[in-house]
N, C-alpha and C. Protein backbone atom coordinates (compact mmCIF):
# COMPACT_ATOMS: atom_id res chain seq x y z
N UNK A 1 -13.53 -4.04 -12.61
CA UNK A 1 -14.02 -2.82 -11.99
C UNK A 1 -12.86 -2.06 -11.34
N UNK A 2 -12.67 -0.95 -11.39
CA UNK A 2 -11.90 -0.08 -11.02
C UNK A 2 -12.33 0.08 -10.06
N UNK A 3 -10.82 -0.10 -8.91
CA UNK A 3 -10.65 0.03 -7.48
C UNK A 3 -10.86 1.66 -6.83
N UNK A 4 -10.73 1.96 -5.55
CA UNK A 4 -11.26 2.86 -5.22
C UNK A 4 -9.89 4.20 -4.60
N UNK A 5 -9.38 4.86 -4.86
CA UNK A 5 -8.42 5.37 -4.10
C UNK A 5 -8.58 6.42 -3.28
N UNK A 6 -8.18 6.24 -2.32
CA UNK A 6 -8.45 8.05 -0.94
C UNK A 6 -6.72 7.60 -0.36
N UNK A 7 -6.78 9.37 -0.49
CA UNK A 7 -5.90 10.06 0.74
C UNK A 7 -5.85 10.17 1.33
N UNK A 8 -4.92 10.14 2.56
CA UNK A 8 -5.12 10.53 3.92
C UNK A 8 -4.25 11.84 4.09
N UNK A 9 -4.57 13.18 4.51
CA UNK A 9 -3.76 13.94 4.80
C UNK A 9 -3.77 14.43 5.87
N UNK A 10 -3.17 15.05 6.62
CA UNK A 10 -3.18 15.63 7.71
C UNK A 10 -2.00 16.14 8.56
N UNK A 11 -1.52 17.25 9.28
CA UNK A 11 -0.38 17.29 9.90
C UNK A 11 0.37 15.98 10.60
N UNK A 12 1.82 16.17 11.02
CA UNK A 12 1.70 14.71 11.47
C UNK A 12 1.11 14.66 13.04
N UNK A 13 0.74 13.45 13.59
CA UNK A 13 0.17 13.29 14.82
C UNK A 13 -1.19 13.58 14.11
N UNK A 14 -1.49 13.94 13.36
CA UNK A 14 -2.97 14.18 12.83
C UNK A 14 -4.07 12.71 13.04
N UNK A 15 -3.74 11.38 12.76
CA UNK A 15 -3.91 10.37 13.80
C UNK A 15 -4.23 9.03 12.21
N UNK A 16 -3.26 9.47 11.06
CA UNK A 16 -3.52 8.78 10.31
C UNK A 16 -2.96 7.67 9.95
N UNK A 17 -2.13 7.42 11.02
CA UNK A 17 -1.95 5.79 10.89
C UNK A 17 -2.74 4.65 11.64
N UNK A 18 -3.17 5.59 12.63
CA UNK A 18 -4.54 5.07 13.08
C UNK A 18 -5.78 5.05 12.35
N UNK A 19 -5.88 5.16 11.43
CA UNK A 19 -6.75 5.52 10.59
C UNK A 19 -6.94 4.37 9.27
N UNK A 20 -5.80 4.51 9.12
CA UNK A 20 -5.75 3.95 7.40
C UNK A 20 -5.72 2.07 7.85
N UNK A 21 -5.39 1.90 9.02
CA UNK A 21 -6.31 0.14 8.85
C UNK A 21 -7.83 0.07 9.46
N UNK A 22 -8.14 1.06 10.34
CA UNK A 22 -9.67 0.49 10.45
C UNK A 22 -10.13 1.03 9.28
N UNK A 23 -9.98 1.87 9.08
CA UNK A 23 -10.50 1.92 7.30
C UNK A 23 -10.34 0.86 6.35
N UNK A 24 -9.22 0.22 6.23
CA UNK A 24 -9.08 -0.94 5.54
C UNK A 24 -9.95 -1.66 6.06
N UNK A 25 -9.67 -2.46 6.88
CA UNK A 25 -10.66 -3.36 7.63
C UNK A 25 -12.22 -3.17 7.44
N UNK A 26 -12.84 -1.54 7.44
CA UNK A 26 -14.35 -1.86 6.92
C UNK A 26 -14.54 -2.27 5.45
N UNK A 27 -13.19 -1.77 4.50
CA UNK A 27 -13.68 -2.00 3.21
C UNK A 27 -13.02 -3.72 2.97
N UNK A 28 -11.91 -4.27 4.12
CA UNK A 28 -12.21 -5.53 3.66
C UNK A 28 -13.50 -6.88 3.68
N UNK A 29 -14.15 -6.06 4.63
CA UNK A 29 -15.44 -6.57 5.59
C UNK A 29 -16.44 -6.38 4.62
N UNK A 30 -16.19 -5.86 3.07
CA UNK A 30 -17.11 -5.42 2.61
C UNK A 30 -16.87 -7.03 1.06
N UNK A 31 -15.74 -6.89 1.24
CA UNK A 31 -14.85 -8.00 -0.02
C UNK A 31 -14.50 -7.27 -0.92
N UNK A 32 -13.83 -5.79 -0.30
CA UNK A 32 -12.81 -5.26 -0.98
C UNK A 32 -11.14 -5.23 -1.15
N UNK A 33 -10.78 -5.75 -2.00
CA UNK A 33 -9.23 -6.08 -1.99
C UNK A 33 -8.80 -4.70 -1.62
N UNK A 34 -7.50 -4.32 -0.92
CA UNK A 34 -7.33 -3.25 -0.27
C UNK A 34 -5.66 -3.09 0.11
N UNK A 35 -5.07 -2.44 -0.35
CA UNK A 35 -4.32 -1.89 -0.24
C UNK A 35 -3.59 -0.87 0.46
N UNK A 36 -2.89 -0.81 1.93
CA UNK A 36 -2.41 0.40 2.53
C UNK A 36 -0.58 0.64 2.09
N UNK A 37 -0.70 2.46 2.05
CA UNK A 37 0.81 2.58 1.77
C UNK A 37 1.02 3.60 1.61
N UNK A 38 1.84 4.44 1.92
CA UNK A 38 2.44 5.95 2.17
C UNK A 38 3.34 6.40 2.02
N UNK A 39 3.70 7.41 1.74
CA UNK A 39 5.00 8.60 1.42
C UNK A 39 5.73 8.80 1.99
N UNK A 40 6.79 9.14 2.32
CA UNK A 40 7.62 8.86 1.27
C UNK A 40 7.71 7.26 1.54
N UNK A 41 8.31 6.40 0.13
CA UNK A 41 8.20 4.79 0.09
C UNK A 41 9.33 4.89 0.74
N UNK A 42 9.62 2.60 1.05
CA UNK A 42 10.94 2.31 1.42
C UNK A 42 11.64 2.00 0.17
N UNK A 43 11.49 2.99 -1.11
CA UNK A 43 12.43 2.64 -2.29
C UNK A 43 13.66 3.32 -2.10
N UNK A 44 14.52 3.58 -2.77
CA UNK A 44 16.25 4.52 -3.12
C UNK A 44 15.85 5.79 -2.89
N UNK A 45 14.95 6.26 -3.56
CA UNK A 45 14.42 7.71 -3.73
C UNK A 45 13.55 8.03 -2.24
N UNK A 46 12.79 7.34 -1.73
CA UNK A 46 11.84 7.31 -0.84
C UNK A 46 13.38 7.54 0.91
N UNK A 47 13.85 6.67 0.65
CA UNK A 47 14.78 6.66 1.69
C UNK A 47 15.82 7.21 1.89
N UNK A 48 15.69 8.23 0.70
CA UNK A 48 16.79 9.09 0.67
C UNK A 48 15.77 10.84 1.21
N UNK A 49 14.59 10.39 0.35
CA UNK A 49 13.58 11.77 1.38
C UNK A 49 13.48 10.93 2.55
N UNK A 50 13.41 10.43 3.47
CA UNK A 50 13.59 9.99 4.59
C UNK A 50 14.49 11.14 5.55
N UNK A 51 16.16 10.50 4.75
CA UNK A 51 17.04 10.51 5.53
C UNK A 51 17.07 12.37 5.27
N UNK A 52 16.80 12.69 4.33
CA UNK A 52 16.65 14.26 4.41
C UNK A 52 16.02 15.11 5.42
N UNK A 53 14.60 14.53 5.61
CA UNK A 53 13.68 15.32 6.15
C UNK A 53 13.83 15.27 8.03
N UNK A 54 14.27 13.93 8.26
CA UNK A 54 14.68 13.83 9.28
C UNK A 54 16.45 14.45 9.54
N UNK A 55 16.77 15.01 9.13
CA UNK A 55 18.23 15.87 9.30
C UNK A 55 19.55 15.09 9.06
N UNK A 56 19.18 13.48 8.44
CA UNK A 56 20.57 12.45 8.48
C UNK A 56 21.50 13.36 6.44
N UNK A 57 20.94 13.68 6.01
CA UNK A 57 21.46 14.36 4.73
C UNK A 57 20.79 15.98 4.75
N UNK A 58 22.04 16.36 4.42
CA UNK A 58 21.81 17.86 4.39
C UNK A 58 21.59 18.61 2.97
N UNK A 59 20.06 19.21 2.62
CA UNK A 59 19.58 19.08 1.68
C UNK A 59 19.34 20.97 1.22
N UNK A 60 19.50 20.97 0.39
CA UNK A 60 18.44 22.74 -0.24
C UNK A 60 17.45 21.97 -0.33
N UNK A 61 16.16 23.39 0.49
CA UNK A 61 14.76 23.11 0.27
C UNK A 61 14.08 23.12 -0.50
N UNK A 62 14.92 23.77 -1.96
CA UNK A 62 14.55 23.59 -3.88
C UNK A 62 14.43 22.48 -4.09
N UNK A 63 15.13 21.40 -3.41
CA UNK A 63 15.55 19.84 -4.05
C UNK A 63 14.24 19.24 -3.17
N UNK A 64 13.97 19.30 -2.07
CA UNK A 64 12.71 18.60 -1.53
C UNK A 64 11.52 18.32 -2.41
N UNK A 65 11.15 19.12 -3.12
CA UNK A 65 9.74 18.75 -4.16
C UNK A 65 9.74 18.02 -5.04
N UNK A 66 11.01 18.11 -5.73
CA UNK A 66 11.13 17.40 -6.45
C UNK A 66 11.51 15.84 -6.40
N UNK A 67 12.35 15.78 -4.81
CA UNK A 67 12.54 14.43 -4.43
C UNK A 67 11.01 13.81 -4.10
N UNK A 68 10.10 14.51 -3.51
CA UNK A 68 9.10 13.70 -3.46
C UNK A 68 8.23 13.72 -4.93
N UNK A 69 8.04 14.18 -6.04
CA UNK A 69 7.64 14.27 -6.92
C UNK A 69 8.33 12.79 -7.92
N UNK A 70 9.43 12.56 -7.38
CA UNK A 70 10.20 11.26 -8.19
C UNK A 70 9.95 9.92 -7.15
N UNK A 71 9.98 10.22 -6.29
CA UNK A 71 9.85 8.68 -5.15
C UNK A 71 7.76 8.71 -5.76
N UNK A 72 6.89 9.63 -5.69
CA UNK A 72 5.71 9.32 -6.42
C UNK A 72 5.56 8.96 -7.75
N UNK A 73 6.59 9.11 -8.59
CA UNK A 73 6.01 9.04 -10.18
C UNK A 73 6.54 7.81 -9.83
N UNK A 74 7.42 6.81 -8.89
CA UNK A 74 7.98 5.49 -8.99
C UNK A 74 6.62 4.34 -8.66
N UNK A 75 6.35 5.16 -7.37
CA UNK A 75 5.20 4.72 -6.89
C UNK A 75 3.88 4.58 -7.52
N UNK A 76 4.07 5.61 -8.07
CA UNK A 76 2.45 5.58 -9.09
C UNK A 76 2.70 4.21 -10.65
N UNK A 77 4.04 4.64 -11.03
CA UNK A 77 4.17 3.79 -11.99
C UNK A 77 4.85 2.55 -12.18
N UNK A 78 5.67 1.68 -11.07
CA UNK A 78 5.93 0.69 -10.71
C UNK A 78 4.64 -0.38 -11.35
N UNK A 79 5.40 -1.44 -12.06
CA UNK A 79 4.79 -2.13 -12.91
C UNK A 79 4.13 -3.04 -11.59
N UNK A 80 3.10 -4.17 -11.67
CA UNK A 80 2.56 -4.47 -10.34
C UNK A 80 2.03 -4.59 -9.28
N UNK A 81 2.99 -3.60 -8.50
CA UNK A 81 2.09 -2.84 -6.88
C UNK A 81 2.74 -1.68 -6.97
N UNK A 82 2.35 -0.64 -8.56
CA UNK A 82 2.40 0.33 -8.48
C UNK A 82 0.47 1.23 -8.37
N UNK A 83 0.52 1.89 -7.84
CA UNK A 83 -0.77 2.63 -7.76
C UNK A 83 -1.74 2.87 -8.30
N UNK A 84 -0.98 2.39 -9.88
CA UNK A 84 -1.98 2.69 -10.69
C UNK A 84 -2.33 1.67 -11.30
N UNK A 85 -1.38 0.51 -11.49
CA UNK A 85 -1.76 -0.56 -11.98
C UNK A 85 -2.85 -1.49 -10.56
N UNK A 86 -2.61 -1.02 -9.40
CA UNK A 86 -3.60 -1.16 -8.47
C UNK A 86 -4.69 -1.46 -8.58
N UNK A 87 -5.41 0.39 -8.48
CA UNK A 87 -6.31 0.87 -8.70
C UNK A 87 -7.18 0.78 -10.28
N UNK A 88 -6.56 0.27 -11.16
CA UNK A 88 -6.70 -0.05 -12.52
C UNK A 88 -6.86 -1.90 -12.39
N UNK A 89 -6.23 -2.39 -11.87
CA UNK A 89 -6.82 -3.28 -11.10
C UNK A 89 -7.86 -4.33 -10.08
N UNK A 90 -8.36 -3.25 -9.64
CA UNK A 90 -9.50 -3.42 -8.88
C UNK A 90 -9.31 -3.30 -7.35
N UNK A 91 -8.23 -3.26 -7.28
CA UNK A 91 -7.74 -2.76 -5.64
C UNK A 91 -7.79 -1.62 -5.07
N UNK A 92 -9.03 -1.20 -3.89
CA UNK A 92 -8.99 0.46 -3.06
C UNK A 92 -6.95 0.65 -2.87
N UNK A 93 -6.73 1.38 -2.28
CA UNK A 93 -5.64 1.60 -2.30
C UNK A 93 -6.02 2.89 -1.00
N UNK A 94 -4.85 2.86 0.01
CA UNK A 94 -5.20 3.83 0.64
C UNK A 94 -3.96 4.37 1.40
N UNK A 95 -3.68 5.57 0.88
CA UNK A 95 -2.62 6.11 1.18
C UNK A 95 -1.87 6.85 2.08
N UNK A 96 -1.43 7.14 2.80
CA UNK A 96 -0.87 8.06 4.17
C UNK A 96 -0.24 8.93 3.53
N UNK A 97 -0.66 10.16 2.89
CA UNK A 97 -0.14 11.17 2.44
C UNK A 97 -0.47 11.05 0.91
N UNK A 98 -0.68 12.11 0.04
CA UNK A 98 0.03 11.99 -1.53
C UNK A 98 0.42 13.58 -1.74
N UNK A 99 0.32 13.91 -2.71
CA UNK A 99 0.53 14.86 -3.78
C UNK A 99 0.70 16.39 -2.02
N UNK A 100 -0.98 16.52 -1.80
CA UNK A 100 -0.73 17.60 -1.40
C UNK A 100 -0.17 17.90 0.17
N UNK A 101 0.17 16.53 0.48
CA UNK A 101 1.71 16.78 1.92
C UNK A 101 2.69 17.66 0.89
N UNK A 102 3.15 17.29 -0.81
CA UNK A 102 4.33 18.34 -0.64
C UNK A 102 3.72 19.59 -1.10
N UNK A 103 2.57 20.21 -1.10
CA UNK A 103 1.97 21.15 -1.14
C UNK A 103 1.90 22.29 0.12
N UNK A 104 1.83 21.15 1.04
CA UNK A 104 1.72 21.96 2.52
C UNK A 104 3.48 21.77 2.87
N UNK A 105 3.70 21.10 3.05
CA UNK A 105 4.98 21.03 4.04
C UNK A 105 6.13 21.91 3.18
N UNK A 106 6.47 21.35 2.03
CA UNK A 106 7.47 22.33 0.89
C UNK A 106 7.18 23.67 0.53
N UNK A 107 6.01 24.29 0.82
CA UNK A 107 5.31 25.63 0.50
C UNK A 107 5.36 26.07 1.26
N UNK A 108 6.05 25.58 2.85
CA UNK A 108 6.52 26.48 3.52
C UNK A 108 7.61 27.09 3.40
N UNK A 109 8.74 26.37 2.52
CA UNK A 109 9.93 26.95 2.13
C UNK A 109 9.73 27.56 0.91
N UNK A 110 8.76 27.16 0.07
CA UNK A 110 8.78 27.13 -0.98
C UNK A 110 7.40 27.91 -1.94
N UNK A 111 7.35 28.72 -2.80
CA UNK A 111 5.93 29.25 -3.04
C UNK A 111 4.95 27.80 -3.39
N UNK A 112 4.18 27.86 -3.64
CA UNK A 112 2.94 26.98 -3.12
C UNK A 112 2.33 27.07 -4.94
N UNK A 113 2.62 27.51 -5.36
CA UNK A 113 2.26 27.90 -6.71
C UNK A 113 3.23 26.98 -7.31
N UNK A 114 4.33 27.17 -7.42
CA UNK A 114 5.48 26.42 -7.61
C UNK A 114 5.61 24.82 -7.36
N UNK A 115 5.56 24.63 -5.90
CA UNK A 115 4.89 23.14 -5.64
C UNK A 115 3.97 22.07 -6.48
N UNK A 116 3.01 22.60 -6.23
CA UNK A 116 2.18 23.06 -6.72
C UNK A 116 2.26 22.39 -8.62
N UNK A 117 2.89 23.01 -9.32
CA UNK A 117 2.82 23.25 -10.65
C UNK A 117 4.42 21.83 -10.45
N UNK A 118 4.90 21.47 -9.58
CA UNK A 118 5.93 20.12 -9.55
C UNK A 118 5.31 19.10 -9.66
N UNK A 119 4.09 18.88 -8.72
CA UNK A 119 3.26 18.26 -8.32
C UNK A 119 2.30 17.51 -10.03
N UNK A 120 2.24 18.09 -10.42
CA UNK A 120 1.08 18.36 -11.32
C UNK A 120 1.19 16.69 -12.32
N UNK A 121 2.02 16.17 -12.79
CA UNK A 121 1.99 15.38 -13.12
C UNK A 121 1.85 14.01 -12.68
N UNK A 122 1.83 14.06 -11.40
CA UNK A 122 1.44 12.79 -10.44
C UNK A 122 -0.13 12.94 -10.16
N UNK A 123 -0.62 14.40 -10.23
CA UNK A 123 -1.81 14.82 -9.77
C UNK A 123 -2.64 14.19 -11.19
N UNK A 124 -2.52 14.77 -12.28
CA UNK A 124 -2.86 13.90 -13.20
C UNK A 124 -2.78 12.42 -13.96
N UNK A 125 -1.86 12.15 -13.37
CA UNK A 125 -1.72 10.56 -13.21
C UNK A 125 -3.07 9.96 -12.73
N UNK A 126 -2.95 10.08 -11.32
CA UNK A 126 -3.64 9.52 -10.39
C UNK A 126 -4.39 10.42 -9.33
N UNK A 127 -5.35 11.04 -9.38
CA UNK A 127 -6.29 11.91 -8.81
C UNK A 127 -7.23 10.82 -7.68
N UNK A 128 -6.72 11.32 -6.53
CA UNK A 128 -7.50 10.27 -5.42
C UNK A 128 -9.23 10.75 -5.86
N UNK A 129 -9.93 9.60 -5.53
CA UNK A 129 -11.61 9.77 -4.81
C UNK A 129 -11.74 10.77 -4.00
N UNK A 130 -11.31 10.58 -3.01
CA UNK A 130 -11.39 11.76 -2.18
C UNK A 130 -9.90 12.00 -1.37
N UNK A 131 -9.83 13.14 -0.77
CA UNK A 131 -8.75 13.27 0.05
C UNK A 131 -9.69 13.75 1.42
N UNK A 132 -8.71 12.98 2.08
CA UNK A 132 -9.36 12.58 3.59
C UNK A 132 -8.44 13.81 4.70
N UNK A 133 -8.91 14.87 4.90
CA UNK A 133 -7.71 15.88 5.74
C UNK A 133 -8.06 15.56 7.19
N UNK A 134 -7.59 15.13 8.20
CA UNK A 134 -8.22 15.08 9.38
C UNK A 134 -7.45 16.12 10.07
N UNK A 135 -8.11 16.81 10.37
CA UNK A 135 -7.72 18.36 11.04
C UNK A 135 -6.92 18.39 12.54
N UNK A 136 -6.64 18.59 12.78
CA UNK A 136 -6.08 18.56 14.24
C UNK A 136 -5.17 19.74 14.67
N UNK A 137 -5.36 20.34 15.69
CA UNK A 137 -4.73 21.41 16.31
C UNK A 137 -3.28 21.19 16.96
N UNK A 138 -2.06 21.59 16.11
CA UNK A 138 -1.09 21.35 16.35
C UNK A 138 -0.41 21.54 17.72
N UNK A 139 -1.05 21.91 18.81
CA UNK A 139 -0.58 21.31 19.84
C UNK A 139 -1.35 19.72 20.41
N UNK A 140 -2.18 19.67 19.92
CA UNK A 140 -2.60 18.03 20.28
C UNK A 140 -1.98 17.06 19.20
N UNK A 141 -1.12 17.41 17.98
CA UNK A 141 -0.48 16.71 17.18
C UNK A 141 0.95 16.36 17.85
N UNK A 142 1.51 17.57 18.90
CA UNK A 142 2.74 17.74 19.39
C UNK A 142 2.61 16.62 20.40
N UNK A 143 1.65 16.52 21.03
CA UNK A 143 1.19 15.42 22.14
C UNK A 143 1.60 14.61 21.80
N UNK A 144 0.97 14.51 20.34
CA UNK A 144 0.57 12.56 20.21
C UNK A 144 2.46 12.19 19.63
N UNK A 145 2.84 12.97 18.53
CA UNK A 145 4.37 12.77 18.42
C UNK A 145 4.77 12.81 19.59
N UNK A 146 5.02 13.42 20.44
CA UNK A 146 5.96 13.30 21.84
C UNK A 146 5.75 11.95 22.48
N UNK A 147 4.70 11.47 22.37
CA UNK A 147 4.48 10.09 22.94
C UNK A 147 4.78 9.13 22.03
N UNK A 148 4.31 9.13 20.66
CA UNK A 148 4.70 8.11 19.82
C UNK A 148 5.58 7.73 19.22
N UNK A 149 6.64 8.69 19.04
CA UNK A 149 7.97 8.86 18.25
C UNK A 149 9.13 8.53 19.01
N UNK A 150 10.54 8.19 18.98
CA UNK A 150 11.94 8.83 19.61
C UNK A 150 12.50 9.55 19.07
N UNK A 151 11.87 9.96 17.86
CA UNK A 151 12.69 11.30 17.48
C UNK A 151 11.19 12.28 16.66
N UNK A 152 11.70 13.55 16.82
CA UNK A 152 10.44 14.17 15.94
C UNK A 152 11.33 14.91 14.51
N UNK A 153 10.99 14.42 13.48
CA UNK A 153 11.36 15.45 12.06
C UNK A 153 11.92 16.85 12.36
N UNK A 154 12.16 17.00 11.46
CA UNK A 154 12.78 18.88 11.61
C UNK A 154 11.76 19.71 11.40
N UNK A 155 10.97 19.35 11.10
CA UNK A 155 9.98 20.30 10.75
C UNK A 155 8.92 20.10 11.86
N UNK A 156 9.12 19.53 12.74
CA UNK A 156 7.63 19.20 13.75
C UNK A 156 8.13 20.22 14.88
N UNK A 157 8.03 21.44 14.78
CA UNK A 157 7.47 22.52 16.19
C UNK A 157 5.95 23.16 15.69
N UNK A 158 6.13 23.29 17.12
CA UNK A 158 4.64 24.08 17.00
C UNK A 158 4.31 25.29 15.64
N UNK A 159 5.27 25.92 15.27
CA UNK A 159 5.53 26.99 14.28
C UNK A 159 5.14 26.39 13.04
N UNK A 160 6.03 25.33 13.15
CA UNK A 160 5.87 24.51 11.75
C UNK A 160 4.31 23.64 11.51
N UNK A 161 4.64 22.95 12.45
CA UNK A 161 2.93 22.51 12.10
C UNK A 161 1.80 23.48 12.24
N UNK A 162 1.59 24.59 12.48
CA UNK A 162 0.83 25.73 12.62
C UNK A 162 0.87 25.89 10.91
N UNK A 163 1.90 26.18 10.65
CA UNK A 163 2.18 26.97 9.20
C UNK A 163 2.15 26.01 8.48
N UNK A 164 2.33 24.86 8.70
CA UNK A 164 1.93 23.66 7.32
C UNK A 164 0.66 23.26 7.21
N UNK A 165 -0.41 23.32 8.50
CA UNK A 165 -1.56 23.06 8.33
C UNK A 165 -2.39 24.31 7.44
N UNK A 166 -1.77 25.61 7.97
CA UNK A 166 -2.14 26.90 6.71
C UNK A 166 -2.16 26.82 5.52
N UNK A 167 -0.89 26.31 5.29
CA UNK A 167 -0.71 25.70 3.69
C UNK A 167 -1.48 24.71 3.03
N UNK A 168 -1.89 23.48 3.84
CA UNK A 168 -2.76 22.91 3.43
C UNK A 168 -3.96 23.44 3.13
N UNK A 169 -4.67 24.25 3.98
CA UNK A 169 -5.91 25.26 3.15
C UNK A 169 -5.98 26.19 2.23
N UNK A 170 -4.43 26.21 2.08
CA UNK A 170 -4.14 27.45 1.04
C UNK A 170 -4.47 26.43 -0.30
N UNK A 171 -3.77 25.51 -0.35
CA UNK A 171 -3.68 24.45 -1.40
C UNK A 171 -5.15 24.01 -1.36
N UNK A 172 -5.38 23.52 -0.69
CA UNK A 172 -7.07 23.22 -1.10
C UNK A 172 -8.12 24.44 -1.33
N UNK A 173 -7.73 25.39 -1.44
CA UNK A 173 -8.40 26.57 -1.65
C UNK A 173 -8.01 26.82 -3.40
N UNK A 174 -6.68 26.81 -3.48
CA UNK A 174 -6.12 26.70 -4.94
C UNK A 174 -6.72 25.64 -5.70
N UNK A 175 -6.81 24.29 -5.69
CA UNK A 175 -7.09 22.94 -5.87
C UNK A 175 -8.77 22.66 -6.24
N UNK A 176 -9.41 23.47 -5.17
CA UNK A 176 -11.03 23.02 -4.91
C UNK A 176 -11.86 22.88 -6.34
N UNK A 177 -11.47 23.28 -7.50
CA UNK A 177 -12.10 22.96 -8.60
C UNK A 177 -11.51 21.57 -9.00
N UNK A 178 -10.58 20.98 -8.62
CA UNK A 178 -10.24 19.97 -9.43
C UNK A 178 -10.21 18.30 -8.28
N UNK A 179 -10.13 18.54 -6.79
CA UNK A 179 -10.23 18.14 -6.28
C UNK A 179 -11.42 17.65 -4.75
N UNK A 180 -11.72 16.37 -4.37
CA UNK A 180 -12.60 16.58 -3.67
C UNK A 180 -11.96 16.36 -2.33
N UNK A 181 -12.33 17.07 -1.39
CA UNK A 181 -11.43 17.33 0.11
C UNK A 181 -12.80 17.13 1.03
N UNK A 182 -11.97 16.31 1.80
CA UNK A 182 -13.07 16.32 2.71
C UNK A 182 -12.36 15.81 4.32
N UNK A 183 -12.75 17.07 4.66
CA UNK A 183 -12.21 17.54 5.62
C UNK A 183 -12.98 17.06 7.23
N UNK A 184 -12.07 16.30 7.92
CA UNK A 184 -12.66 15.74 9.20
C UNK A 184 -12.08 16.30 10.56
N UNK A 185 -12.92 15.99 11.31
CA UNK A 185 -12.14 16.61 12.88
C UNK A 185 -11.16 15.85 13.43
N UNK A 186 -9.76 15.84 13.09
CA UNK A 186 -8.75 14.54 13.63
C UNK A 186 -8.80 14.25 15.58
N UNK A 187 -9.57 15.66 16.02
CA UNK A 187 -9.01 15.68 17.58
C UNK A 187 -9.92 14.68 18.11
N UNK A 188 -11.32 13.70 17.45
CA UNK A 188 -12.02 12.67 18.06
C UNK A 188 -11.42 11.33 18.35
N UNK A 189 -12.21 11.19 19.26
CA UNK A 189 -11.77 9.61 19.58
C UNK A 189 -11.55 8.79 18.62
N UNK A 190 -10.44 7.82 18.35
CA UNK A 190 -10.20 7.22 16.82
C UNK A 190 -11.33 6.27 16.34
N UNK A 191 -12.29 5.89 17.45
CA UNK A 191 -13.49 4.67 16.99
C UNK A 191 -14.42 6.07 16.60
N UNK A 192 -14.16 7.08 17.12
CA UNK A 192 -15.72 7.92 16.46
C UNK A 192 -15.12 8.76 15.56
N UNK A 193 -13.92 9.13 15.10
CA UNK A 193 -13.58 9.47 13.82
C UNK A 193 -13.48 8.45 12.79
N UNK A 194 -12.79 7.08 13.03
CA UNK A 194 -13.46 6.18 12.02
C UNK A 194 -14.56 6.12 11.30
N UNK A 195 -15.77 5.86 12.67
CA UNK A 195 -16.91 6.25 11.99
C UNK A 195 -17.50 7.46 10.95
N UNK A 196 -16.69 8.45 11.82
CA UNK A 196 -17.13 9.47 10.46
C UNK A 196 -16.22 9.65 9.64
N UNK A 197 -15.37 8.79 9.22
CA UNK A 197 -14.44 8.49 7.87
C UNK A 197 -15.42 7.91 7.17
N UNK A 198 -15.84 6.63 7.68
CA UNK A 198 -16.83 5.37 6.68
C UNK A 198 -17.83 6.38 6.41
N UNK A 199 -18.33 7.48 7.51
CA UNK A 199 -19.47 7.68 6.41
C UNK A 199 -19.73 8.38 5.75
N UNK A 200 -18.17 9.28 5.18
CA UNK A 200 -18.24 10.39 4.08
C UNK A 200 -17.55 8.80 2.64
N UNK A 201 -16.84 8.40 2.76
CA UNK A 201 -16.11 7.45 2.19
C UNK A 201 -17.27 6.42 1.35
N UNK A 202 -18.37 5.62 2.56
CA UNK A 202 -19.08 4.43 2.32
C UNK A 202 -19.90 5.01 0.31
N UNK A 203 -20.24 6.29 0.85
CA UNK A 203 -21.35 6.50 -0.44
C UNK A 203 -19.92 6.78 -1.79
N UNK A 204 -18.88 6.71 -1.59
CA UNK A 204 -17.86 6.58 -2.64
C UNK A 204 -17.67 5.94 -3.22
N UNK A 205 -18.26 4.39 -2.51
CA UNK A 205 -17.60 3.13 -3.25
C UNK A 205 -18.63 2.81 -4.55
């Protein structure tokens, strides 16, 4: 039986690393094999968008899409505990980011159409169940980074996460025929947004 896959998207501080194990945890409670893991990886490619995005390599913002478009086709196709042999597998799989983080975040430098059309072959690869957006108002995202982090990305001001969460609706506005989005309130308490994760998610399985 083919395993189950969802996205998690959301600005960062959006509260999805809090997220993606009590989620695990209900679907292991269920005797679902389960899988958590997120973007960029700790592979060559993955840690080299790392060291980019955080300001340690100095990059053109042309080359960003495509670096995450190659650290995913590794990820998706890695023989094993690649994503697809996963989910082809019988394992949920549940991800902290895919395809449309470089939709939002790179489409700010970058047209969104363009992205977008980089994207496209990972998107057809592997098309999540659902994508999970948990919404959150980028000054309560600024909060939760200021407390959780020692350093914040280059891209985390208020400006930026304002304008990347835009992008994300732009992209799911582009997307909405081919994808299912389902969009949650990230600013709840994490036991009562859980809950209303399981219960757009539960009728998925």
């Amino acid at each position: 039986m083919r395993g189950r896959f969802f996205a998690l998207e959301g600005i960062d501080g959006s509260g999805k690393s809090t997220q993606l194990p009590l989620l695990a945890r209900r679907l292991e409670a269920l005797g679902r094999p389960c899988v958590q893991t997120r973007e960029p990886t700790g592979g060559p490619m993955g840690t080299l968008l790392r060291q980019v995005l955080t300001g340690q390599v100095d990059c053109d913002s042309r080359v960003v899409a495509p670096l995450f478009v190659a650290d995913r086709l590794d990820h998706l196709l890695r023989k094993g505990d690649g994503l697809l042999a996963l989910v082809e597998g019988g394992t949920d799989v549940l991800c902290d980011r895919y395809y449309f983080s470089s939709y939002a975040y790179q489409s700010v430098d970058l047209p969104l159409e363009w992205v977008i059309g980089a994207n496209r072959p990972c998107a057809d690869l592997l098309r999540p169940d659902a994508t999970l957006f948990l919404d959150v108002a980028p000054e309560l995202a600024l909060e939760r980074i200021a407390r959780g982090r020692d350093h914040t990305e280059l891209f985390e001001t208020r400006e930026r996460l304002t304008r990347t969460r835009e992008q994300y609706f732009r992209a799911f506005e582009a997307e909405k025929d081919r994808e299912r989005i389902l969009i949650l309130p990230g600013d709840l308490p994490p036991e009562e947004l859980s809950r209303a994760i399981w219960a757009r998610v539960a009728p998925l399985l």
